[in-house]
PDB file of N, CA and C in Angstrom:
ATOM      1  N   UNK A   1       0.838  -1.175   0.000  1.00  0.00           N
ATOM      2  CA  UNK A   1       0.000   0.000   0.000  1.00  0.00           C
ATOM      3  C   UNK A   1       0.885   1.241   0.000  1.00  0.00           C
ATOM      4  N   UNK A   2       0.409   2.320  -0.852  1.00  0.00           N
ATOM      5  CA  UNK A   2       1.740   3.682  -1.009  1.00  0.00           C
ATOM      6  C   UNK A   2       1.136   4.468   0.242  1.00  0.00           C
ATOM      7  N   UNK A   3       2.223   4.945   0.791  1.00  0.00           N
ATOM      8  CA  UNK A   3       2.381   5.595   1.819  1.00  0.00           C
ATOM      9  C   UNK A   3       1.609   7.022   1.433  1.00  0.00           C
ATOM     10  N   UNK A   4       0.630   8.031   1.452  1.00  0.00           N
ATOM     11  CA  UNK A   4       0.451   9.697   1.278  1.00  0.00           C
ATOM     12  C   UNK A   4       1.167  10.535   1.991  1.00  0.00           C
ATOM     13  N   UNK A   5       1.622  11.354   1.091  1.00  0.00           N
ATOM     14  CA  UNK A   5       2.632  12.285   2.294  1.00  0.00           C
ATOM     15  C   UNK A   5       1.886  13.722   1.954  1.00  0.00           C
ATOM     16  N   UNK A   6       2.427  14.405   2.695  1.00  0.00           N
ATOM     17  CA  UNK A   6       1.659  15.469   2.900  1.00  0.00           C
ATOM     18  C   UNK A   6       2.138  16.752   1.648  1.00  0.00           C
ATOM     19  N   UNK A   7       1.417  17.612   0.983  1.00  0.00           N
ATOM     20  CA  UNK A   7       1.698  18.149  -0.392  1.00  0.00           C
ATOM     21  C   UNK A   7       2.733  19.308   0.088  1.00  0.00           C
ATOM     22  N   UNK A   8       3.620  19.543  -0.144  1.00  0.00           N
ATOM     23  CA  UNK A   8       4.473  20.866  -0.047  1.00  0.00           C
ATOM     24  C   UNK A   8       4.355  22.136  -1.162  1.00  0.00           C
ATOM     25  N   UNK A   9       3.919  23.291  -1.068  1.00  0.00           N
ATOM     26  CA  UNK A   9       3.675  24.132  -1.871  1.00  0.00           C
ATOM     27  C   UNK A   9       4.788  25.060  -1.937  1.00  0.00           C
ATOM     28  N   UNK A  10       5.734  25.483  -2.544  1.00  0.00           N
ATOM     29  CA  UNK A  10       6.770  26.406  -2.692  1.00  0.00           C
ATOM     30  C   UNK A  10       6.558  27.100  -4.231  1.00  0.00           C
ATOM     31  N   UNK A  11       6.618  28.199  -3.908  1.00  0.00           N
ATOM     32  CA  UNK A  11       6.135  29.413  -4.852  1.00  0.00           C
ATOM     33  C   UNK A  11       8.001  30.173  -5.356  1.00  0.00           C
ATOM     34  N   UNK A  12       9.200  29.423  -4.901  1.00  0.00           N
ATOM     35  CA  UNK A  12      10.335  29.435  -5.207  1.00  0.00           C
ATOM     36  C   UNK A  12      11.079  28.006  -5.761  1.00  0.00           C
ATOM     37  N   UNK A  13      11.421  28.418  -7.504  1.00  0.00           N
ATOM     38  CA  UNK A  13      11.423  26.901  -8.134  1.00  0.00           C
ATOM     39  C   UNK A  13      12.973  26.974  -7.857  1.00  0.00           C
ATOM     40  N   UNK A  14      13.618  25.927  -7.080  1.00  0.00           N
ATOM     41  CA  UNK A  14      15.134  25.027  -7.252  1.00  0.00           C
ATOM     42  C   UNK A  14      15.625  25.181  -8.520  1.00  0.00           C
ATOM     43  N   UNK A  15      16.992  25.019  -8.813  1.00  0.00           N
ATOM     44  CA  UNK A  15      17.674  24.389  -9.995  1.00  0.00           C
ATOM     45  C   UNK A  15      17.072  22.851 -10.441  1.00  0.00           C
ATOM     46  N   UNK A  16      17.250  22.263  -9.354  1.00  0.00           N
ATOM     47  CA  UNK A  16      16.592  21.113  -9.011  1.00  0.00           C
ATOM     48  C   UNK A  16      15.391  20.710 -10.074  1.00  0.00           C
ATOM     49  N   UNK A  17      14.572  21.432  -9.741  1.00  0.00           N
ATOM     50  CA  UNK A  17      13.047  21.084  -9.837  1.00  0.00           C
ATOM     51  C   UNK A  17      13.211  21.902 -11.374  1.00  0.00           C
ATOM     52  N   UNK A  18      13.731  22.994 -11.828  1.00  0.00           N
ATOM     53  CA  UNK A  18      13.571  23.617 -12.955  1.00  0.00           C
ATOM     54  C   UNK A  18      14.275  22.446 -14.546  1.00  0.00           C
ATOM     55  N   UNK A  19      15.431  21.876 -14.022  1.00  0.00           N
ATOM     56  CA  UNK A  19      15.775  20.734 -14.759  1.00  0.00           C
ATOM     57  C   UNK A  19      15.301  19.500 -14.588  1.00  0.00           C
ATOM     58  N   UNK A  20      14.813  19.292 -13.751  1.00  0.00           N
ATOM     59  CA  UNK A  20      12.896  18.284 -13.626  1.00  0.00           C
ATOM     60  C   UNK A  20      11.960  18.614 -14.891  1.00  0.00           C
ATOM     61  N   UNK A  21      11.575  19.680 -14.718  1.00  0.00           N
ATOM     62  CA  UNK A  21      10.422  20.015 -15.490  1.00  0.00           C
ATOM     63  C   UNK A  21      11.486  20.106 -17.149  1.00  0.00           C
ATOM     64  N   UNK A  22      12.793  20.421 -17.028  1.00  0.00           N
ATOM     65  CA  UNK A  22      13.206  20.784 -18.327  1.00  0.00           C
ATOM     66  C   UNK A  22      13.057  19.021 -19.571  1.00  0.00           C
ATOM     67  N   UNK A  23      13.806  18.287 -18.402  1.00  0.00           N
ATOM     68  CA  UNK A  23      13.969  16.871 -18.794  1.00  0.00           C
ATOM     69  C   UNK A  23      12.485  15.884 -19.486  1.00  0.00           C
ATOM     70  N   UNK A  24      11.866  16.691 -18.554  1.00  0.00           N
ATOM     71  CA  UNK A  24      10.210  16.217 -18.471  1.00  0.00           C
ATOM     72  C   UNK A  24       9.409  16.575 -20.267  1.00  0.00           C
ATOM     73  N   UNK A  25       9.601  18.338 -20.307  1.00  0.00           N
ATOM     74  CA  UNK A  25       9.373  18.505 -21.450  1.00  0.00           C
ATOM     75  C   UNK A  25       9.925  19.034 -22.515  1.00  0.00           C
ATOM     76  N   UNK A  26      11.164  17.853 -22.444  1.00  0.00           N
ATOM     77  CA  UNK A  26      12.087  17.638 -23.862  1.00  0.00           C
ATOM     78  C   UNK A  26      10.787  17.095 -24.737  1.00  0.00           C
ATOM     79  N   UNK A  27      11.387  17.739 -25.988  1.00  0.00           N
ATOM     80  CA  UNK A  27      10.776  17.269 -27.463  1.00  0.00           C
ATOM     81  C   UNK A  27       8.955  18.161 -27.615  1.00  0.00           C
ATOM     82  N   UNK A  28       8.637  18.755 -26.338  1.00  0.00           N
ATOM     83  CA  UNK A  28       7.340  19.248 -27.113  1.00  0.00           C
ATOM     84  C   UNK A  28       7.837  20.765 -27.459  1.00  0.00           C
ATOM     85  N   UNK A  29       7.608  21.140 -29.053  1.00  0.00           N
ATOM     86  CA  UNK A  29       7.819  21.991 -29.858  1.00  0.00           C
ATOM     87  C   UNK A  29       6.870  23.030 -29.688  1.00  0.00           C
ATOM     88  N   UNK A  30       7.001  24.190 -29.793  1.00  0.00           N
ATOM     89  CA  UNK A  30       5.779  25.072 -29.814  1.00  0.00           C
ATOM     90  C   UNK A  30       5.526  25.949 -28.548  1.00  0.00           C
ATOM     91  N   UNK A  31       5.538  25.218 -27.105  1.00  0.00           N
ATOM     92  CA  UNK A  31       4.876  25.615 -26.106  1.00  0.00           C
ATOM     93  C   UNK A  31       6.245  26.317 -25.394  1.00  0.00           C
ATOM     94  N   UNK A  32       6.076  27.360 -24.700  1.00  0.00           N
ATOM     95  CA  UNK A  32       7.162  27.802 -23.762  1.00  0.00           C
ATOM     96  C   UNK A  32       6.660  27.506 -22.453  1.00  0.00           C
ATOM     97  N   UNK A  33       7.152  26.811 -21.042  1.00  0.00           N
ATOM     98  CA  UNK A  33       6.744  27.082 -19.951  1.00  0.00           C
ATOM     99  C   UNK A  33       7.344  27.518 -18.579  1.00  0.00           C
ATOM    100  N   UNK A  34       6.857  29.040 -18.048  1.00  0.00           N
ATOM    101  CA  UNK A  34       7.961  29.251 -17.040  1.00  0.00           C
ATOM    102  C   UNK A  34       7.608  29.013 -16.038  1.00  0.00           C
ATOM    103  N   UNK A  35       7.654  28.108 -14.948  1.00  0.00           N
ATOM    104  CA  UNK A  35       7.370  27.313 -13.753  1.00  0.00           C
ATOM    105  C   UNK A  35       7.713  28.925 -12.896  1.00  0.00           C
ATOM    106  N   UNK A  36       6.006  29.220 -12.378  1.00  0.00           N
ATOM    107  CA  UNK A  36       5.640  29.955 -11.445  1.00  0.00           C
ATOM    108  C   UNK A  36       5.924  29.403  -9.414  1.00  0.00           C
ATOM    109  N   UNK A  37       4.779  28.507  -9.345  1.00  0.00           N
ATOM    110  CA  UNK A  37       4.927  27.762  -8.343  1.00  0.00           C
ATOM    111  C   UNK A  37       4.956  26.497  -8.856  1.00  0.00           C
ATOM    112  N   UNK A  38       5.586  25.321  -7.483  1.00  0.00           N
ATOM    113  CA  UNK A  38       5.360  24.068  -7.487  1.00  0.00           C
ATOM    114  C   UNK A  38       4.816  23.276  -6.334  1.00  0.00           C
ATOM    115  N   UNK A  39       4.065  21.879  -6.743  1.00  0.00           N
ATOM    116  CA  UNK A  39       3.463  21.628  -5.317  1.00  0.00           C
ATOM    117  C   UNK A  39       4.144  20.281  -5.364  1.00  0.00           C
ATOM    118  N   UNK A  40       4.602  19.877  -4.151  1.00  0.00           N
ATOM    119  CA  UNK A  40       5.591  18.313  -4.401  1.00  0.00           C
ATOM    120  C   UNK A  40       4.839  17.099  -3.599  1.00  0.00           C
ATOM    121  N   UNK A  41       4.783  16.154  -3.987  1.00  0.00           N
ATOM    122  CA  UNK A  41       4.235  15.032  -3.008  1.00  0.00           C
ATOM    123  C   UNK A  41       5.460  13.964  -2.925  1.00  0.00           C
ATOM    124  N   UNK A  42       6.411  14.272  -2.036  1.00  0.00           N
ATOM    125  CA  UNK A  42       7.584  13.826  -1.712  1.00  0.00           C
ATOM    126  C   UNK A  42       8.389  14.043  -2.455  1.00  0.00           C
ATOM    127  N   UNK A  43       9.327  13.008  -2.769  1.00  0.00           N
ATOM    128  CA  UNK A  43      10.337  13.470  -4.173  1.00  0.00           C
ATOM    129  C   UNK A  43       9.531  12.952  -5.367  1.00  0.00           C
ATOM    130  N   UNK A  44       8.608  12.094  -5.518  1.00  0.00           N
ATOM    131  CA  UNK A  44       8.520  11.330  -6.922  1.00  0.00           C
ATOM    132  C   UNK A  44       7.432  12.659  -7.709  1.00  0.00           C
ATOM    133  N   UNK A  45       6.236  13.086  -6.971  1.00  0.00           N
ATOM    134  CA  UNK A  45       5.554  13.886  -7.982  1.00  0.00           C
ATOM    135  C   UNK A  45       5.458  15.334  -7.433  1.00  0.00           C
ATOM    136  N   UNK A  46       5.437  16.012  -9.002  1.00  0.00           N
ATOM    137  CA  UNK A  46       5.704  17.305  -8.937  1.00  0.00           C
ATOM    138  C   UNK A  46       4.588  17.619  -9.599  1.00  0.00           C
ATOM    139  N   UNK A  47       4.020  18.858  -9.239  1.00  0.00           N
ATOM    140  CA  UNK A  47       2.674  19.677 -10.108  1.00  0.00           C
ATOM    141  C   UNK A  47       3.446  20.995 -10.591  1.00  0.00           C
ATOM    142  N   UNK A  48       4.011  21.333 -11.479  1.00  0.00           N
ATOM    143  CA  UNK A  48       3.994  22.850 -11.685  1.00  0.00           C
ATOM    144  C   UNK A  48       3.328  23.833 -12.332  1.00  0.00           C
ATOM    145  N   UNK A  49       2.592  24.566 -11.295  1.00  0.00           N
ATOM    146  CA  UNK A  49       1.969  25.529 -12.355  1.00  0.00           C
ATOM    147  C   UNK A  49       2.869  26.888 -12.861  1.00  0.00           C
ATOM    148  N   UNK A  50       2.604  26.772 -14.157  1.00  0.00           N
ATOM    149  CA  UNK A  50       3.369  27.414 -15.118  1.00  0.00           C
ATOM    150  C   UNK A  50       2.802  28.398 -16.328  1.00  0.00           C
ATOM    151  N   UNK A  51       3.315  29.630 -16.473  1.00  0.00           N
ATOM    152  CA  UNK A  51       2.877  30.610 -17.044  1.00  0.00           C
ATOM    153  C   UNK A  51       3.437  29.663 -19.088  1.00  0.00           C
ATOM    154  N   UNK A  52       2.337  29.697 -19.868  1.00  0.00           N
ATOM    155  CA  UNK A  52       2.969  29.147 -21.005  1.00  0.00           C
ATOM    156  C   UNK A  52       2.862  30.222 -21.868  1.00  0.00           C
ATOM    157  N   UNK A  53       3.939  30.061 -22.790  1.00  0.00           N
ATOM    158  CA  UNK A  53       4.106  31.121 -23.906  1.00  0.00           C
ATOM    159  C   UNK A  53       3.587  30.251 -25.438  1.00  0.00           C
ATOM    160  N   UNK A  54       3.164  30.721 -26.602  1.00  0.00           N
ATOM    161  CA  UNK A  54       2.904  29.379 -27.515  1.00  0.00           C
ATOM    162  C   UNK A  54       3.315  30.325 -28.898  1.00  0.00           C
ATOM    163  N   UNK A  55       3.662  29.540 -29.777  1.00  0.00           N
ATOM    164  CA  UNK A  55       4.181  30.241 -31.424  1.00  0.00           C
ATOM    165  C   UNK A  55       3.036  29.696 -32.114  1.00  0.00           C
ATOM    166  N   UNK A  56       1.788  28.691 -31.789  1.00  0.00           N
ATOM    167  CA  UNK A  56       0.755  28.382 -32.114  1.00  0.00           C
ATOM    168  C   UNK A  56      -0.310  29.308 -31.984  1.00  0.00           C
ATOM    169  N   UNK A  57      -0.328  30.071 -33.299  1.00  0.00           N
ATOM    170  CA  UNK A  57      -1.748  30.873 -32.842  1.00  0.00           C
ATOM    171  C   UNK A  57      -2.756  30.718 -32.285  1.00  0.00           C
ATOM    172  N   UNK A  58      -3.916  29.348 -32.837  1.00  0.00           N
ATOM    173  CA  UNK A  58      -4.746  28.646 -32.436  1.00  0.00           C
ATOM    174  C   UNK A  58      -4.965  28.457 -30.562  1.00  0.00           C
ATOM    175  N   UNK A  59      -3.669  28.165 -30.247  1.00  0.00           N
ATOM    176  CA  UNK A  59      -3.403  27.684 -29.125  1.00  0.00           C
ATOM    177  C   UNK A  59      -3.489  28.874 -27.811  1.00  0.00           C
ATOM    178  N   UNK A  60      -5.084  28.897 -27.136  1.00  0.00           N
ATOM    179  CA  UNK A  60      -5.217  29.906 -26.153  1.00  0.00           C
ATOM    180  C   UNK A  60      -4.785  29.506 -25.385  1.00  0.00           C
ATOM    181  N   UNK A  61      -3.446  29.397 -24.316  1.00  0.00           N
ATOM    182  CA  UNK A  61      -3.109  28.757 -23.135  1.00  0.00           C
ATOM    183  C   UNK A  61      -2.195  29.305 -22.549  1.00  0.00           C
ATOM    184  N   UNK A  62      -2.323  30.384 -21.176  1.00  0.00           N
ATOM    185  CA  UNK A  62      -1.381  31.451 -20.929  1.00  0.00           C
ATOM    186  C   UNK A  62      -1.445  30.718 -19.668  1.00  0.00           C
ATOM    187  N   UNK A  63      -1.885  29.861 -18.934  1.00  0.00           N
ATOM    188  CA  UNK A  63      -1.373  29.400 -17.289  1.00  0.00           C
ATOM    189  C   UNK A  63      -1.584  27.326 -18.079  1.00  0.00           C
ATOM    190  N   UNK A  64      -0.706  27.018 -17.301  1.00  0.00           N
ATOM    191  CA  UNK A  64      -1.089  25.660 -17.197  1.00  0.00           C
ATOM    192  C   UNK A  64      -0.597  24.894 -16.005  1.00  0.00           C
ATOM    193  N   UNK A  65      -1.057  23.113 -15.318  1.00  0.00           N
ATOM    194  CA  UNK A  65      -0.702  22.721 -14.278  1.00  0.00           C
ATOM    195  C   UNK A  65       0.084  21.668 -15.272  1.00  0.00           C
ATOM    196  N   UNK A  66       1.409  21.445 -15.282  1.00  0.00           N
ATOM    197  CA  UNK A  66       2.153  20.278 -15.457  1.00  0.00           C
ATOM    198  C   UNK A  66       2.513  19.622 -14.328  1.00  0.00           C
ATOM    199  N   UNK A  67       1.979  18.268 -14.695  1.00  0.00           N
ATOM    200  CA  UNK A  67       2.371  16.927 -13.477  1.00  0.00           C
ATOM    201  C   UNK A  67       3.667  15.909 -14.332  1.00  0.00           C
ATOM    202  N   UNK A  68       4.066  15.929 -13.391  1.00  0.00           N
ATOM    203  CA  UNK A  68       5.501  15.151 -13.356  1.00  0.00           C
ATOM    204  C   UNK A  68       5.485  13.773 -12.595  1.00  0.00           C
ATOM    205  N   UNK A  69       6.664  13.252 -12.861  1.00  0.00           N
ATOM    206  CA  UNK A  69       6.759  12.099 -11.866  1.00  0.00           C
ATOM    207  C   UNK A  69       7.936  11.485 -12.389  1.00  0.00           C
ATOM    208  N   UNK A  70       8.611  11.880 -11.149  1.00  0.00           N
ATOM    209  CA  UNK A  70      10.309  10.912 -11.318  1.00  0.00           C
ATOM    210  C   UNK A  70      10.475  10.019 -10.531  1.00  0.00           C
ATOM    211  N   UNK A  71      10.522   8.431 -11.451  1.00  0.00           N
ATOM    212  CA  UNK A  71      11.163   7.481 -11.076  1.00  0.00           C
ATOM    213  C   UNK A  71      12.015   6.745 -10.522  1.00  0.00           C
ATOM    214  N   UNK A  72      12.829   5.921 -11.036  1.00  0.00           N
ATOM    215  CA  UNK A  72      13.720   5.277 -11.275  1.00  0.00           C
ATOM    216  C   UNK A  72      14.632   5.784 -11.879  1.00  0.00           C
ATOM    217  N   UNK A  73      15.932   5.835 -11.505  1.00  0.00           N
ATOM    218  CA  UNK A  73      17.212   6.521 -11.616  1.00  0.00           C
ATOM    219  C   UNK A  73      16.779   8.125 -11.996  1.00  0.00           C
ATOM    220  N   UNK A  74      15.893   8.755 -11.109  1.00  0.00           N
ATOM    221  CA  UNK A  74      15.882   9.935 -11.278  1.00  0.00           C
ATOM    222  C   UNK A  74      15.314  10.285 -12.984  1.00  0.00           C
ATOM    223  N   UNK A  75      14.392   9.948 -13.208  1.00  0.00           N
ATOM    224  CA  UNK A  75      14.182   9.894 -15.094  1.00  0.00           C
ATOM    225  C   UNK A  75      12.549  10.672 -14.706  1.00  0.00           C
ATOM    226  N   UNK A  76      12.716  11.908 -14.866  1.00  0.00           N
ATOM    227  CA  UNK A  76      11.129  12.617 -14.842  1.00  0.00           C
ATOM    228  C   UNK A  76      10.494  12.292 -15.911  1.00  0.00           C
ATOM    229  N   UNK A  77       9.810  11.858 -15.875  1.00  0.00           N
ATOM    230  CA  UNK A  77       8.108  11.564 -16.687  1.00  0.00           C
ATOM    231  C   UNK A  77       7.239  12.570 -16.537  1.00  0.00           C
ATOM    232  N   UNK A  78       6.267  13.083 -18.034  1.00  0.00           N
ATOM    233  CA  UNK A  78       5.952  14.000 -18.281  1.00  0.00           C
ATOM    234  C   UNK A  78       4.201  13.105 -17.909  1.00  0.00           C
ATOM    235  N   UNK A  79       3.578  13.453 -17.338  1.00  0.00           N
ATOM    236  CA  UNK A  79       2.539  12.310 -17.237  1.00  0.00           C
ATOM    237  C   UNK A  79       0.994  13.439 -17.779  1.00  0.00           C
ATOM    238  N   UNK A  80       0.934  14.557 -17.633  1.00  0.00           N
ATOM    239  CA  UNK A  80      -0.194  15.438 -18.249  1.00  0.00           C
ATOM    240  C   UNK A  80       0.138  17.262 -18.375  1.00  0.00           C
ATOM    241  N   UNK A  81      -0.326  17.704 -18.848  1.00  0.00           N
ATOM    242  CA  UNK A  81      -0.634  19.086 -18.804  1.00  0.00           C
ATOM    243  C   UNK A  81      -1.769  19.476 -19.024  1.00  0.00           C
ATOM    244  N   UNK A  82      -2.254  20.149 -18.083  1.00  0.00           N
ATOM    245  CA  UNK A  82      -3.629  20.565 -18.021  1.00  0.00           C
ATOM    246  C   UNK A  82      -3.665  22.307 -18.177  1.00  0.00           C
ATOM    247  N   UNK A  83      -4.994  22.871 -19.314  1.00  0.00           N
ATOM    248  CA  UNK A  83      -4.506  24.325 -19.635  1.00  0.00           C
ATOM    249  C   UNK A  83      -5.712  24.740 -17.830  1.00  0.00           C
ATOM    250  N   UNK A  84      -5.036  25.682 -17.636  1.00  0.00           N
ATOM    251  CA  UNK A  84      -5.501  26.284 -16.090  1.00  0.00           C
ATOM    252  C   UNK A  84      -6.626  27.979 -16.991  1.00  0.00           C
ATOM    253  N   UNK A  85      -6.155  28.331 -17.712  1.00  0.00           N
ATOM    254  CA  UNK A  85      -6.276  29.938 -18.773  1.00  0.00           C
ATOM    255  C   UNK A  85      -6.228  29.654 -19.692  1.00  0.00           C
TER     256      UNK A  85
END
């Protein structure tokens, strides 16, 4: 059974956590995102909400929540992005 730990909210992003999210969203083209706050549920998952920039006209999406989740040997997984704006 997984243990729940309690959510940590820090509104100041680490080096750490900024090459988390960088590793996370290698390869998507188009979207810019600058990690505002983050909320952590231990070390494995990360939520960052993030101000996005886009070269996609079409594409209305100026806040979004990216969820993360690092594994095994430290390998962040990009697991959703949700548009927040």
């Amino acid at each position: 059974m997984k243990e729940f730990k309690e959510l940590e909210v820090e509104s100041t992003i680490t080096e750490k956590e900024k090459q988390i999210l960088k590793i996370a969203l290698d390869g998507i083209n188009g979207l810019s995102f600058k990690p505002l706050t983050v909320v952590k549920n231990g070390e494995e998952d990360y939520y960052f909400i993030c101000e996005v920039k886009t070269s996609i006209r079409n594409l209305q999406m100026k806040m979004a929540k990216v969820y993360v989740r690092v594994q095994e040997e430290d390998n962040p997984k990009l697991l959703s992005i949700e548009k927040l704006s």
